[in-house]
C-alpha atoms as a PDB file:
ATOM      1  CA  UNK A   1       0.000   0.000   0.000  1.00  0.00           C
ATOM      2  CA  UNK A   2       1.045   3.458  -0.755  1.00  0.00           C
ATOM      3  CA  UNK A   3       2.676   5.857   2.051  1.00  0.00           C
ATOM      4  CA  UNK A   4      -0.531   8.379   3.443  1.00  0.00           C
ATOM      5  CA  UNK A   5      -0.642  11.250   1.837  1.00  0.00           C
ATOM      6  CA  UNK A   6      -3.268  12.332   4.322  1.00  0.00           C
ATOM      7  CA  UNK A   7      -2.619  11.328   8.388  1.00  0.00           C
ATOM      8  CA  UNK A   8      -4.681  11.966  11.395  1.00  0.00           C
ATOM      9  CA  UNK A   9      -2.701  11.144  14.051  1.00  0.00           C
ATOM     10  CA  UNK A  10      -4.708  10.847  17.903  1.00  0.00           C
ATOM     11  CA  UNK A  11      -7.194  13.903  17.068  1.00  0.00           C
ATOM     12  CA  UNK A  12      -9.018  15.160  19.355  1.00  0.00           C
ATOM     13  CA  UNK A  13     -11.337  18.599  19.205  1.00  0.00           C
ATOM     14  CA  UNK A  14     -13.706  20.071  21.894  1.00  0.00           C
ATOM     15  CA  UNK A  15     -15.808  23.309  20.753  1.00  0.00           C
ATOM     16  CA  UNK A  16     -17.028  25.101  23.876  1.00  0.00           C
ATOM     17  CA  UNK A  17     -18.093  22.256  26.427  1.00  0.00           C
ATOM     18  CA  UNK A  18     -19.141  19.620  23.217  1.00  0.00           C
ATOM     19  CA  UNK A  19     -15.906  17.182  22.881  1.00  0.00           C
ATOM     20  CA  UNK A  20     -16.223  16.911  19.246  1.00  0.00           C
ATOM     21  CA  UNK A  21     -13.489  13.983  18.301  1.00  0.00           C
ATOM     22  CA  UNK A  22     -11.802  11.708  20.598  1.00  0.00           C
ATOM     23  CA  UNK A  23      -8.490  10.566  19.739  1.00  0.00           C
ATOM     24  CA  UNK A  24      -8.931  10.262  15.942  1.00  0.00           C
ATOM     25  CA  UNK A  25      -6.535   8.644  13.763  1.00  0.00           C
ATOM     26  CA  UNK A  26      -6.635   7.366  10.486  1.00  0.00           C
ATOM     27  CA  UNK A  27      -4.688   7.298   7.189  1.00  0.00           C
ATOM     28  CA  UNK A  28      -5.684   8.205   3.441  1.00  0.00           C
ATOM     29  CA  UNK A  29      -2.532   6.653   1.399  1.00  0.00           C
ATOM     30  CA  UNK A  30      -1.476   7.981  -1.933  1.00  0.00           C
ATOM     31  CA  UNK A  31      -4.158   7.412  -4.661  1.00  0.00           C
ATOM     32  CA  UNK A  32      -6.941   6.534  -2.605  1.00  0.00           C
ATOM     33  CA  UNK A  33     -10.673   7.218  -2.407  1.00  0.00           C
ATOM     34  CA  UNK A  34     -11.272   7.296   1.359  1.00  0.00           C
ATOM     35  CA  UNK A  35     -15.079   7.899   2.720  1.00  0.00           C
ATOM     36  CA  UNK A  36     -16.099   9.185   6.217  1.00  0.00           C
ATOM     37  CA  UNK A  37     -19.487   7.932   7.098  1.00  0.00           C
ATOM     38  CA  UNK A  38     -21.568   7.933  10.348  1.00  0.00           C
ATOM     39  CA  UNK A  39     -24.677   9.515  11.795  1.00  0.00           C
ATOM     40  CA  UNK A  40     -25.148  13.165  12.183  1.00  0.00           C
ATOM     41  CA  UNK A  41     -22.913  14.594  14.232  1.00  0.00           C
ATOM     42  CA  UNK A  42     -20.827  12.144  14.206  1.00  0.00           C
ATOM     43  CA  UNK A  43     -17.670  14.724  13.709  1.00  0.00           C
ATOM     44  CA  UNK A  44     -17.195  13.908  10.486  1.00  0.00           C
ATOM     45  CA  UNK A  45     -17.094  17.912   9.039  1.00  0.00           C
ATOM     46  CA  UNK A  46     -14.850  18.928  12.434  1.00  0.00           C
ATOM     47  CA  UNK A  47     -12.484  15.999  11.022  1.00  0.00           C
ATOM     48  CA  UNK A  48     -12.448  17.381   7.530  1.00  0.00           C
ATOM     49  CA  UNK A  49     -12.275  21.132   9.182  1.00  0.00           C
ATOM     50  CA  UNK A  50      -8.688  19.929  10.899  1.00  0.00           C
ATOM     51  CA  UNK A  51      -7.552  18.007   7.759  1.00  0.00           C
ATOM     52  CA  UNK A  52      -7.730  21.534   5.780  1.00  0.00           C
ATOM     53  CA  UNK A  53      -6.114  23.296   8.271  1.00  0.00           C
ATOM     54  CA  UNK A  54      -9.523  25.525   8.892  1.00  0.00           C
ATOM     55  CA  UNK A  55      -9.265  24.369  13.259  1.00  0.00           C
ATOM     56  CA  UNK A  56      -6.487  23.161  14.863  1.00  0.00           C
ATOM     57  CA  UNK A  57      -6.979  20.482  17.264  1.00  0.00           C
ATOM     58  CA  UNK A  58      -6.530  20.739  20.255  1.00  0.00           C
ATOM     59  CA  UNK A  59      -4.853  17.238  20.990  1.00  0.00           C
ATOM     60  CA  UNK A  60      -2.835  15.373  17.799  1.00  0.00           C
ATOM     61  CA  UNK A  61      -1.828  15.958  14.662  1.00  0.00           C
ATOM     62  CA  UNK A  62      -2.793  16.232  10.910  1.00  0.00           C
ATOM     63  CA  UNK A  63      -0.196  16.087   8.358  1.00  0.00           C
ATOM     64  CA  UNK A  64      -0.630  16.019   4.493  1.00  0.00           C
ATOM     65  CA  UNK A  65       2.498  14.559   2.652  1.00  0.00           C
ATOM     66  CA  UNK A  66       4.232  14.471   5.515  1.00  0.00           C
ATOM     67  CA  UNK A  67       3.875  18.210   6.971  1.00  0.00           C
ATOM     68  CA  UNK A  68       2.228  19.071   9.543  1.00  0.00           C
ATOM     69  CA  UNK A  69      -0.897  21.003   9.013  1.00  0.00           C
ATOM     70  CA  UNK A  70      -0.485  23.382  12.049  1.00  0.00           C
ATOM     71  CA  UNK A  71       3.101  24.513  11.292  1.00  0.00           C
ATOM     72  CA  UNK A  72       1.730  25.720   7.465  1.00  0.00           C
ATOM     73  CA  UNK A  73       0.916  29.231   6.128  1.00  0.00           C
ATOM     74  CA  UNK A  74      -2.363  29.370   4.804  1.00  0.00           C
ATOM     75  CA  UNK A  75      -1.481  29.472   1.215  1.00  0.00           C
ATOM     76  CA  UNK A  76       0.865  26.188   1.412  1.00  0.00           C
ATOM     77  CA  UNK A  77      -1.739  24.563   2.909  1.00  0.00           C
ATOM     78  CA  UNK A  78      -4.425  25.672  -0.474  1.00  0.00           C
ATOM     79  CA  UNK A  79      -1.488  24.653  -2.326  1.00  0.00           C
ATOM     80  CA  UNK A  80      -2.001  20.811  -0.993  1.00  0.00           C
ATOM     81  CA  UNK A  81      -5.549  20.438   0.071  1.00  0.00           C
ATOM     82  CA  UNK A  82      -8.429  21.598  -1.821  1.00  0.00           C
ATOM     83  CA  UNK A  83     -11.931  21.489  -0.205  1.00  0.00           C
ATOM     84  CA  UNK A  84     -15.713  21.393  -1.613  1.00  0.00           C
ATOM     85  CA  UNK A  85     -17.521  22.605   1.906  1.00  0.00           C
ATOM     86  CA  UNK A  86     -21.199  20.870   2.399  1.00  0.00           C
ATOM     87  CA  UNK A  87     -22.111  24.777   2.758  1.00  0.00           C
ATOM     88  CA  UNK A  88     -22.351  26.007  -0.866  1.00  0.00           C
ATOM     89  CA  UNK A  89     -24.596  29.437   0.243  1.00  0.00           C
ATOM     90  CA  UNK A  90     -22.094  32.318  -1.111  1.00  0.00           C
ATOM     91  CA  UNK A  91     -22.852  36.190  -0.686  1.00  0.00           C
ATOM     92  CA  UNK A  92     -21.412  37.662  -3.768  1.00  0.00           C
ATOM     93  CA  UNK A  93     -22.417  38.071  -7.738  1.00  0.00           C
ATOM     94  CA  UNK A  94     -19.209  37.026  -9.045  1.00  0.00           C
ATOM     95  CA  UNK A  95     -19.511  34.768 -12.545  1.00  0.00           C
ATOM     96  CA  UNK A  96     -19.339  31.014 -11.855  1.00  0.00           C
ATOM     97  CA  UNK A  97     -15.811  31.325 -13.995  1.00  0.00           C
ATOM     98  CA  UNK A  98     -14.334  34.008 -12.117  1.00  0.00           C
ATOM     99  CA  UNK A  99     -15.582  31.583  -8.684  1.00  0.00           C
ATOM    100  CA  UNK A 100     -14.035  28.938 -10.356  1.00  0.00           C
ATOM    101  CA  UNK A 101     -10.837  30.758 -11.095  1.00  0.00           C
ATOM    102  CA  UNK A 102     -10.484  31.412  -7.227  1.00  0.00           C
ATOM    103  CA  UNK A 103      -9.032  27.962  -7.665  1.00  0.00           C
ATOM    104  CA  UNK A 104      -5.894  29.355  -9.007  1.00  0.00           C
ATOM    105  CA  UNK A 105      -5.392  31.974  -6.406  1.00  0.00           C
ATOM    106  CA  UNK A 106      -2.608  29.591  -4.667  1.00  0.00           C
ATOM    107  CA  UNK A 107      -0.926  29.050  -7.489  1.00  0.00           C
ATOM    108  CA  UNK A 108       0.044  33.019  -8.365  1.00  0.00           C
ATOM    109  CA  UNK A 109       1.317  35.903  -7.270  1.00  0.00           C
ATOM    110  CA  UNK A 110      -0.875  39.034  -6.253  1.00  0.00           C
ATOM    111  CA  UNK A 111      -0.836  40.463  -9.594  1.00  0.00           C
ATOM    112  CA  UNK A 112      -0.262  37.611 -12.126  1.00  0.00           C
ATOM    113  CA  UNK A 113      -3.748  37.078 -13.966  1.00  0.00           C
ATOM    114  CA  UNK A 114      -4.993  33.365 -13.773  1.00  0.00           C
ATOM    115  CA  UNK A 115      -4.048  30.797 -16.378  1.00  0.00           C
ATOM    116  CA  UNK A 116      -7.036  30.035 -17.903  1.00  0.00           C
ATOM    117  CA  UNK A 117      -6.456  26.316 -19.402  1.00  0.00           C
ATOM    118  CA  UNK A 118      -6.911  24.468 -15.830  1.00  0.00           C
ATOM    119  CA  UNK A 119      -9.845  26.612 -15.186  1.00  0.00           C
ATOM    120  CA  UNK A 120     -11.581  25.500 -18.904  1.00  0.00           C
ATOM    121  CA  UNK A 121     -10.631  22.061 -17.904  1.00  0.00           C
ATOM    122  CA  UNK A 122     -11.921  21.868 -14.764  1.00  0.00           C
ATOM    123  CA  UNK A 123     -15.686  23.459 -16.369  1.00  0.00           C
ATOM    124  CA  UNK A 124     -15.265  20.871 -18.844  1.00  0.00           C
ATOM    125  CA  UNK A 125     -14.901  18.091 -15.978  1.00  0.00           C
ATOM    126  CA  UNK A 126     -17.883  19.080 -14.009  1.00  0.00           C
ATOM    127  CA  UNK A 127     -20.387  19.773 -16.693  1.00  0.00           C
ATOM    128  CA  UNK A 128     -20.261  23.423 -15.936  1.00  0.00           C
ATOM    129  CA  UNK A 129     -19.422  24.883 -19.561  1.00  0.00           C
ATOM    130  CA  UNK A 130     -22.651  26.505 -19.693  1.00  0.00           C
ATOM    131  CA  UNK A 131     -22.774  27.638 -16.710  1.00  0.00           C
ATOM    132  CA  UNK A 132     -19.534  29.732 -16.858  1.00  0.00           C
ATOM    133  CA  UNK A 133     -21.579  33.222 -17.773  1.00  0.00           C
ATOM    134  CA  UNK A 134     -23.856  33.639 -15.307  1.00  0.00           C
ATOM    135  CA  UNK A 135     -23.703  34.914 -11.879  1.00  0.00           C
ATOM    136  CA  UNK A 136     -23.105  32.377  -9.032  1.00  0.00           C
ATOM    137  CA  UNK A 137     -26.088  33.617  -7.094  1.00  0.00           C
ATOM    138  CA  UNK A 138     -28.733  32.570 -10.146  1.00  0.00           C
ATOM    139  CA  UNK A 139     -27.603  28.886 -10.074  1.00  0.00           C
ATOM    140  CA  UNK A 140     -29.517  26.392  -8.440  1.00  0.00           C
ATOM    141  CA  UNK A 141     -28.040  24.725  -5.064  1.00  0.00           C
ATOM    142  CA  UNK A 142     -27.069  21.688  -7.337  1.00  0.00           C
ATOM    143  CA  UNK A 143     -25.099  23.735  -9.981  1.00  0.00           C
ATOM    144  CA  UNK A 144     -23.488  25.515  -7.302  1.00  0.00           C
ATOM    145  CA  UNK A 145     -22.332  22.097  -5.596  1.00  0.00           C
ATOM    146  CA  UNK A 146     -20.792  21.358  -9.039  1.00  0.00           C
ATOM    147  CA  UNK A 147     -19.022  25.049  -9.461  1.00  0.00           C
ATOM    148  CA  UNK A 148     -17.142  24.535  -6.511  1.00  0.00           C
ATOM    149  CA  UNK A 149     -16.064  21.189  -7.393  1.00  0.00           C
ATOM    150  CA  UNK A 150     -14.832  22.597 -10.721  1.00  0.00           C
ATOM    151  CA  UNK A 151     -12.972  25.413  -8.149  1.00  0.00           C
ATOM    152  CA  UNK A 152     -11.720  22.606  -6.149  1.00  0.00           C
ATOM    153  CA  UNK A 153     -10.392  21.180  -8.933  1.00  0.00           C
ATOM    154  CA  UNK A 154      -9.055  24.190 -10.819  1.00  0.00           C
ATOM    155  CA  UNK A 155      -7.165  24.374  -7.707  1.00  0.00           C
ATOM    156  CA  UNK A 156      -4.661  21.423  -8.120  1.00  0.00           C
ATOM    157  CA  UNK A 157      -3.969  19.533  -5.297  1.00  0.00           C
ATOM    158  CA  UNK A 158      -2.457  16.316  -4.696  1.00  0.00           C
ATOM    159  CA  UNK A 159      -5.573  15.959  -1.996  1.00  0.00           C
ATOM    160  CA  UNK A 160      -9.065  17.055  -2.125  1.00  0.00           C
ATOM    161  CA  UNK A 161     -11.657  16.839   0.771  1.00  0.00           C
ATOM    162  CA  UNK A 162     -15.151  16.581   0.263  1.00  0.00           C
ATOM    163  CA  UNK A 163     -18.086  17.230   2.964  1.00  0.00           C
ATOM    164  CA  UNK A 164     -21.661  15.304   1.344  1.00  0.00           C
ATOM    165  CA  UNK A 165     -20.621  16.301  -1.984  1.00  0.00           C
ATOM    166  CA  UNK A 166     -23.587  14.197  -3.989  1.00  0.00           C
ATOM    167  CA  UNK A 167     -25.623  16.264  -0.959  1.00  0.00           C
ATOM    168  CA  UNK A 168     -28.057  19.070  -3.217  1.00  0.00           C
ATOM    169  CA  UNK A 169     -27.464  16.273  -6.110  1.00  0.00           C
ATOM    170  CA  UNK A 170     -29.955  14.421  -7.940  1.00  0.00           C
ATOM    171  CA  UNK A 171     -29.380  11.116  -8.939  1.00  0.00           C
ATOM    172  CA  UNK A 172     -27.006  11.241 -12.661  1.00  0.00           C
ATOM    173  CA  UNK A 173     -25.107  14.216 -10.759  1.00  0.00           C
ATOM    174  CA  UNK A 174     -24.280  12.329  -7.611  1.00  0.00           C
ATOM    175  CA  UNK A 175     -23.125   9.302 -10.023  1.00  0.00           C
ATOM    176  CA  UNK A 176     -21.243  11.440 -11.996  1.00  0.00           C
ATOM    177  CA  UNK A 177     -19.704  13.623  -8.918  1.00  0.00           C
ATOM    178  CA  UNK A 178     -18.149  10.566  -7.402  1.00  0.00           C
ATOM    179  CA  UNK A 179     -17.159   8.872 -10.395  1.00  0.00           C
ATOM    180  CA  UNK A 180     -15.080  12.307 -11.435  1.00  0.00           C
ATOM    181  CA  UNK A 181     -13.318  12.155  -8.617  1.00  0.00           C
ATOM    182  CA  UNK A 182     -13.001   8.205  -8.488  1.00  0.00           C
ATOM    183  CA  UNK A 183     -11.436   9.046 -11.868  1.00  0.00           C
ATOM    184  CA  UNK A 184      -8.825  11.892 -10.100  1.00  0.00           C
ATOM    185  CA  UNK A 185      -7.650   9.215  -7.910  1.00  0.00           C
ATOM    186  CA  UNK A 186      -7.305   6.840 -10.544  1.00  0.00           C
ATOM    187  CA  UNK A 187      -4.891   9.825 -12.413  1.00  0.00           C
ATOM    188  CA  UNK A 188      -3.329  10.367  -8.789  1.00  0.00           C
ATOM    189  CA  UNK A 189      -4.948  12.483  -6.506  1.00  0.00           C
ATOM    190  CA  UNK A 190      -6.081  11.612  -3.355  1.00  0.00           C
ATOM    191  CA  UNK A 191      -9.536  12.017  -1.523  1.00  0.00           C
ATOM    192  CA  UNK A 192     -11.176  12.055   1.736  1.00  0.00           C
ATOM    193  CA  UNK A 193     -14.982  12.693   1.494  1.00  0.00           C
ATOM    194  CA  UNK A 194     -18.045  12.394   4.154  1.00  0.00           C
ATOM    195  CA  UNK A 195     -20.727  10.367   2.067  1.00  0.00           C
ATOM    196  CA  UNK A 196     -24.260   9.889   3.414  1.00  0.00           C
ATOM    197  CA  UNK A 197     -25.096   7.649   0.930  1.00  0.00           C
ATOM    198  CA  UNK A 198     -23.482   3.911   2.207  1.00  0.00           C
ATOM    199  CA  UNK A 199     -24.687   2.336  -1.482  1.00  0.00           C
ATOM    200  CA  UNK A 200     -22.456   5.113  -3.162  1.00  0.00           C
ATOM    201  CA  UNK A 201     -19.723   4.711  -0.802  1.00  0.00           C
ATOM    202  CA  UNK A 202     -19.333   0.890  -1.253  1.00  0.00           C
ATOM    203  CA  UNK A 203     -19.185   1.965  -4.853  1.00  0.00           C
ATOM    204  CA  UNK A 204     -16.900   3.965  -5.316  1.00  0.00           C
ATOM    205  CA  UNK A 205     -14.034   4.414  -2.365  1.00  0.00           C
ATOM    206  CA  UNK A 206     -11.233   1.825  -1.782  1.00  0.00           C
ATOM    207  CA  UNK A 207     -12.037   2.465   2.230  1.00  0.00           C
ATOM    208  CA  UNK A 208     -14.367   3.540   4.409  1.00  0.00           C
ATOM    209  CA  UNK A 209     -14.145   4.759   8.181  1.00  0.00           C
ATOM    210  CA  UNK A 210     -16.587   4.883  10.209  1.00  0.00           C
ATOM    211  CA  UNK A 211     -17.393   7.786  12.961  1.00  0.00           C
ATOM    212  CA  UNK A 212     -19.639   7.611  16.100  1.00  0.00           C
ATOM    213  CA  UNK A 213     -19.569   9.918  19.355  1.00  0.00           C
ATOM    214  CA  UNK A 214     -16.469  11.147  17.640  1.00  0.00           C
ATOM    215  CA  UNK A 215     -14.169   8.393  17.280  1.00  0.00           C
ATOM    216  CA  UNK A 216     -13.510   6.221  14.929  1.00  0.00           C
ATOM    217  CA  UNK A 217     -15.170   2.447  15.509  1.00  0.00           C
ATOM    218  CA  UNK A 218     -14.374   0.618  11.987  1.00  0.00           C
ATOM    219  CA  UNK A 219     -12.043   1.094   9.067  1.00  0.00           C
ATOM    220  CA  UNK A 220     -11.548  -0.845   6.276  1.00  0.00           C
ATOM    221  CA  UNK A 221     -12.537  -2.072   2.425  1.00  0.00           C
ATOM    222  CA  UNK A 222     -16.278  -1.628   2.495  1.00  0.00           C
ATOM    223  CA  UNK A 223     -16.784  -5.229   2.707  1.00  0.00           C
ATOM    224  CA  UNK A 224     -15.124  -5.325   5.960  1.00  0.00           C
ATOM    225  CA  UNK A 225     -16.418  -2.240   7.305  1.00  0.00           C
ATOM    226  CA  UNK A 226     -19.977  -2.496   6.515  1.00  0.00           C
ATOM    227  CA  UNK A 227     -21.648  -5.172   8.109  1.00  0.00           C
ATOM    228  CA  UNK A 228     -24.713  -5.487  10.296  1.00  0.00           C
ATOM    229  CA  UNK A 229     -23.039  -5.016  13.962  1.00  0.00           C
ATOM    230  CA  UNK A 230     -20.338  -1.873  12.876  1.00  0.00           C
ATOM    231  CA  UNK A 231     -23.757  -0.276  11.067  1.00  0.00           C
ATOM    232  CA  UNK A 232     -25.852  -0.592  14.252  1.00  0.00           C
ATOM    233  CA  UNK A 233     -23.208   0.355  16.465  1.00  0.00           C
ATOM    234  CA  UNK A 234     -22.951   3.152  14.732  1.00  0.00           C
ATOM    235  CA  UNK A 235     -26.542   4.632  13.826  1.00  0.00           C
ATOM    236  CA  UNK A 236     -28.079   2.960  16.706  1.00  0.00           C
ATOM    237  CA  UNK A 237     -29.163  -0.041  18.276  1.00  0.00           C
ATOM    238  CA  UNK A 238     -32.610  -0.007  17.013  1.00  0.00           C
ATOM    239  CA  UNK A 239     -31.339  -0.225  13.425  1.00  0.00           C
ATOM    240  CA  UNK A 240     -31.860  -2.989  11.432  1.00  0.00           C
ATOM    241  CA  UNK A 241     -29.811  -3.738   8.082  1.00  0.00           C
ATOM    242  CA  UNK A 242     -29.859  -5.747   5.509  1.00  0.00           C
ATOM    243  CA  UNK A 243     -26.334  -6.652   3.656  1.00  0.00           C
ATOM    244  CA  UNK A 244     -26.261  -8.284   0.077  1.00  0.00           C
ATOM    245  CA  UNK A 245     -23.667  -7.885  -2.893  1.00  0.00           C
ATOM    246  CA  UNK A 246     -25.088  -5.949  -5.957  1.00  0.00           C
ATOM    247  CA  UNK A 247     -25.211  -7.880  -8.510  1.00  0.00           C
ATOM    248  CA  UNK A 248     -24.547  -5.068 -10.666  1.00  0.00           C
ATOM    249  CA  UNK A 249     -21.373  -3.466  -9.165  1.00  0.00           C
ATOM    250  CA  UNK A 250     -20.185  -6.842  -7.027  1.00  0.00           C
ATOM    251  CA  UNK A 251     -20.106  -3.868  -4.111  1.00  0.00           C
ATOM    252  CA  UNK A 252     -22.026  -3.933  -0.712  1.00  0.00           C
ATOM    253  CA  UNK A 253     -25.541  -2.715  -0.807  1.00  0.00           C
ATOM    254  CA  UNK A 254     -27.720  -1.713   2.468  1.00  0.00           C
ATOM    255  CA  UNK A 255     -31.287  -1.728   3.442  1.00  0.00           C
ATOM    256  CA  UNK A 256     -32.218  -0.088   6.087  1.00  0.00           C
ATOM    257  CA  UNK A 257     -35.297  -2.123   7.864  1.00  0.00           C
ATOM    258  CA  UNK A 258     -37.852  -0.754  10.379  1.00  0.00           C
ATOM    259  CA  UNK A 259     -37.634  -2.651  13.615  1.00  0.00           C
ATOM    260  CA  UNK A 260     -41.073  -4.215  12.707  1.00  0.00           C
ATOM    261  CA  UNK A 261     -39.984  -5.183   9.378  1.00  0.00           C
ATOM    262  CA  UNK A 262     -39.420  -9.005   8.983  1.00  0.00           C
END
């Protein structure tokens, strides 16, 4: 297996009197589709939040190719790690190309213009071609989930991070989304993403870990990880599941079942 690009090393973050992660550590090697998964506040943004540098944690360690988060200017760190936030509100008119070329804002100096051929490519990735014209703010939640992928990856990083980003997605989109950036990883990036969806994240990562209470209780290949005692453990005890192997993609598929459900 390849060295991590991404480590989490004993992580733990409180916010106010909440203890948000205990003692989190996990590993996303080199050309690897990692997904976070686990109930609702589960810590699973916080995690992502101290991967990109955005909080520091106040126990552990997060280091992306071997530096340490903590001890890197802000711009080194958007030259490593790019992020698509599960928040895609945004409070100005700017065009979705000029968002998209914030992307390349890392990569120049205060008064160098931005090269345009990563920005065209990254439009031309996402579906967002058409798009490119009109304002950011006249987009619908959807499109604007798929702009800031294209930012993300105008941005060029060896790592991306992804909070639910098949969230404001229909169906075809959130295929698509996740088999774009399965296709990244394949050309060599890496990528940590929460996923909601366990179906999808069977599909497409290589691993999956699993958060509860903030810490970590399974990770593995999904056919390890998701079984029926690591899935109630983690979304509760009156959950019932239902494992089988799609015959379609030869990947785990769940049902959820309703405790009066045979």
């Amino acid at each position: 297996m390849s060295d991590p690009l991404i480590d989490v090393d004993s992580v733990s973050v409180a916010l106010g009197e909440t203890q948000i992660l205990r003692d989190v550590s996990l590993s996303v090697p080199s050309g690897s589709f990692v997904a976070l998964v686990g109930p609702n506040g589960a810590g699973k943004t916080t995690l992502l939040r101290a991967v990109n540098g955005v909080l520091t944690p106040d126990r552990g360690s997060v280091s992306i190719d071997g530096r340490d988060v903590a001890s890197l200017s802000s711009r080194a760190v958007a030259q490593s790690v790019a992020t698509v936030a599960q928040d895609t509100a945004v409070s100005f008119s700017f065009s979705v190309r000029d968002v998209v070329a914030m992307g390349r804002t890392p990569h120049r100096s205060r008064f160098q213009s931005a090269d345009q051929e990563p920005i065209d490519r990254a439009l031309e990735r996402t579906r967002t071609v058409e798009l490119a014209d009109r304002s950011i703010e006249t987009v619908s939640g959807g499109e604007r989930q798929r702009v800031l992928l294209a930012r993300a990856l105008a941005q060029d990083t060896p790592a991306l991070v992804l909070d639910e980003p098949t969230a404001s997605l229909d169906i075809t989109h959130q295929v698509r989304t996740l088999d774009l950036v399965r296709t990244l990883v394949t050309e060599g990036k890496t990528a940590l993403a929460a996923i909601h969806d366990l179906d999808l994240a069977a599909r497409f990562c290589d691993a999956i870990v699993v958060l509860a209470d903030g810490q970590v209780i399974a990770h593995g290949s999904p056919e390890t990880v998701l079984t029926e005692s690591v899935i109630e453990q983690a979304f509760g005890a009156e959950t019932r599941v239902h494992i089988h192997e799609n015959p379609v993609t030869d990947s785990p598929s769940i049902t959820m079942l309703r405790s009066g459900d045979p």
